[in-house]
Protein backbone atom coordinates (compact mmCIF):
# COMPACT_ATOMS: atom_id res chain seq x y z
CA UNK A 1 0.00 0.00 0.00
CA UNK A 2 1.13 3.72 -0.63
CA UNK A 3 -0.86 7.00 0.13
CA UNK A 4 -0.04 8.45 -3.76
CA UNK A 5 -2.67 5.96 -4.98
CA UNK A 6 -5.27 7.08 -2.62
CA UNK A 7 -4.54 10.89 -2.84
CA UNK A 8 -5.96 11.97 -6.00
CA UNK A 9 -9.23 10.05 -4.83
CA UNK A 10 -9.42 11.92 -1.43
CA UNK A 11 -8.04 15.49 -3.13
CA UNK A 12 -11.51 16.65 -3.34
CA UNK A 13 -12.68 16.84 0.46
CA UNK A 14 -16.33 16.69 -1.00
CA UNK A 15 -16.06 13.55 -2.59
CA UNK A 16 -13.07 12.01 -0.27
CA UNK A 17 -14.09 8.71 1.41
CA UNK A 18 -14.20 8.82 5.63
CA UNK A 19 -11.52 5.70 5.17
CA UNK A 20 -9.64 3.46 3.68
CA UNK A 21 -9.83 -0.13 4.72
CA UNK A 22 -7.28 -1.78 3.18
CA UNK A 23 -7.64 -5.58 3.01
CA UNK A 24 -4.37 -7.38 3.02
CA UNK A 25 -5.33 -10.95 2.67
CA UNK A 26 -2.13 -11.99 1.68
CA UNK A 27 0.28 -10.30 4.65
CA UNK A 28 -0.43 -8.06 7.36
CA UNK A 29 2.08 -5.04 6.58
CA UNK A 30 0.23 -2.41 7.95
CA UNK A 31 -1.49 -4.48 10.89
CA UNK A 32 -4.19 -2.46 12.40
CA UNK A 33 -1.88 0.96 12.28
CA UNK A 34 -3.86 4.08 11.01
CA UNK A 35 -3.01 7.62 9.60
CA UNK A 36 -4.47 10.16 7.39
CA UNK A 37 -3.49 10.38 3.86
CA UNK A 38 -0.91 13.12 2.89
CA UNK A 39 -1.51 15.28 0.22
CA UNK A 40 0.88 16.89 -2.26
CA UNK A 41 4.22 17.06 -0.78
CA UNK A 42 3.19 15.45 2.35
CA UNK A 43 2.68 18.80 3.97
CA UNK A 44 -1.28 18.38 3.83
CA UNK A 45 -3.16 15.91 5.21
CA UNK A 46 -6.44 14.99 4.09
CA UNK A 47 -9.71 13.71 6.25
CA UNK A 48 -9.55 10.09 5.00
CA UNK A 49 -8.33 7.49 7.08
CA UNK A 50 -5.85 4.86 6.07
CA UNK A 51 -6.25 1.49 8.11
CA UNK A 52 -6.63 -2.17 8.16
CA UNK A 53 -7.39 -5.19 10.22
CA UNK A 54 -5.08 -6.20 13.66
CA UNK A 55 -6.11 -9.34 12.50
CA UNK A 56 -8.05 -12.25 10.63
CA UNK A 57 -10.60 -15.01 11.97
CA UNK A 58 -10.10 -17.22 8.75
CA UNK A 59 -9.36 -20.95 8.30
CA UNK A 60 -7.42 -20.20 5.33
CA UNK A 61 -5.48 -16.62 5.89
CA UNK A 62 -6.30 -15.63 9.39
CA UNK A 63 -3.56 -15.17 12.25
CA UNK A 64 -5.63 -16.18 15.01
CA UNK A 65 -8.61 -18.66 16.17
CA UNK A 66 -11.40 -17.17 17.76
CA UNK A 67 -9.69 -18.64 21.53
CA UNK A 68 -6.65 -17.13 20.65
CA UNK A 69 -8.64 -13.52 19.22
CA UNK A 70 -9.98 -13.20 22.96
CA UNK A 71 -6.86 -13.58 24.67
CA UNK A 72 -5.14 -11.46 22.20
CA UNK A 73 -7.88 -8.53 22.37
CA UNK A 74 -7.97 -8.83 26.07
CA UNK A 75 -4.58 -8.15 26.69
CA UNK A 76 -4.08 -5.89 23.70
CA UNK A 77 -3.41 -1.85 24.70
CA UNK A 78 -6.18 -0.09 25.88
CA UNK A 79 -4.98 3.57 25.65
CA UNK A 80 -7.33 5.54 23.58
CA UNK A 81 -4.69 7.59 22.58
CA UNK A 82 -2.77 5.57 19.89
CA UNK A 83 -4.26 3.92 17.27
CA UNK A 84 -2.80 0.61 19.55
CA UNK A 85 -5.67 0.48 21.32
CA UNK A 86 -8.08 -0.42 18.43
CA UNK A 87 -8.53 -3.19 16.36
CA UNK A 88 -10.52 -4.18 13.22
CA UNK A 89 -11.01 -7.55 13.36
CA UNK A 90 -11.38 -9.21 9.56
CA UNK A 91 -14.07 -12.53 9.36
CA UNK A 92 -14.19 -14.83 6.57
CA UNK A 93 -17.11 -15.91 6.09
CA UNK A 94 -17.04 -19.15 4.56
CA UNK A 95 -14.66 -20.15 7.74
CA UNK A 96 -16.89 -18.59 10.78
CA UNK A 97 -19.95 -17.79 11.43
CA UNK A 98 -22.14 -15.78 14.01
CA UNK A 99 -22.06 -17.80 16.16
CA UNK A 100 -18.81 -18.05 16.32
CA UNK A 101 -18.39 -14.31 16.52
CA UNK A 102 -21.08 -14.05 19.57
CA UNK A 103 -19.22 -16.51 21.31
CA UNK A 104 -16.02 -14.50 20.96
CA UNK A 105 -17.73 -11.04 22.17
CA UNK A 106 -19.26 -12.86 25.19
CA UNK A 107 -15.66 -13.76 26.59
CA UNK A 108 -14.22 -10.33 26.13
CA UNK A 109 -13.02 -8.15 28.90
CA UNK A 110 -15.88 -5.17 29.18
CA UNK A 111 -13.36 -3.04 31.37
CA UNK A 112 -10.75 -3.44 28.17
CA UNK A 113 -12.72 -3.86 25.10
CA UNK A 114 -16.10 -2.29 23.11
CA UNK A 115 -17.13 -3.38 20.10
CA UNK A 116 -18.75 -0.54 18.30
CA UNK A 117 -19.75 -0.23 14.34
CA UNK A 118 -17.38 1.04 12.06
CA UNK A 119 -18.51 4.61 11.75
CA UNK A 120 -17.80 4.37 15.59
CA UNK A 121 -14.24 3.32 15.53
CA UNK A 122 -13.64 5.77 12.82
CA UNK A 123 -14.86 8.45 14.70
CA UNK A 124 -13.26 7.45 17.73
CA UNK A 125 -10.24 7.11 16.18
CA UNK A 126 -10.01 10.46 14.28
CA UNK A 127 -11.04 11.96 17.63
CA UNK A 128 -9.16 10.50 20.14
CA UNK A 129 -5.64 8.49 18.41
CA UNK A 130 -5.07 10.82 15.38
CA UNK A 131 -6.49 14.32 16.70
């Protein structure tokens, strides 16, 4: 991934996306870190959000089972002030299902963790990690 393919999209703030979730199936490289896109000479920055998934429930490309998801997100940073303390957690369908999910929100920490919709963790992150 590089910001200069995202920056002409997000040039015009009228039409500029609230994020960029990038999906790297393949490898994690940017592994749930977040920033917003530079424009120009890097001088600018733009509204849009550039993030991706901590990590995967998948069968076939994921990094963690859900037992090992719960650990990992209860014992993952919970300082609201780096983008550390959030997580978007990727789920392939085809390997887990809702069940599977519910089962790994019921045995999270609720004095660690939230999980909130997406608008939510954007704004929460603009507001509180990236300022």
């Amino acid at each position: 991934y590089t910001d200069a393919i995202e920056a002409e999209v997000v040039a015009d703030p009228e039409a500029a996306p609230t994020a960029v979730l990038v999906d790297e199936y393949e490898a994690l490289t940017i592994k749930g870190d977040a920033w917003y896109i530079s424009l120009g000479d890097g001088t600018e920055r733009s509204n849009t959000v550039v993030t991706s998934r901590r990590h995967c429930l998948s069968t076939t490309f994921g990094d963690v089972t859900p037992d090992q998801l719960v650990e990992t997100l209860n014992s993952s940073p919970t300082n609201p002030t780096s983008t550390d303390g959030y997580s978007v957690i990727g789920v392939e369908v085809w390997s887990y299902g809702v069940s599977d999910i519910a089962g790994v929100v019921e045995r999270l920490d609720p004095t660690k963790t939230r999980v909130v919709s997406i608008d939510e963790y954007f704004a929460c992150l603009k507001q509180n990690a990236l300022g």
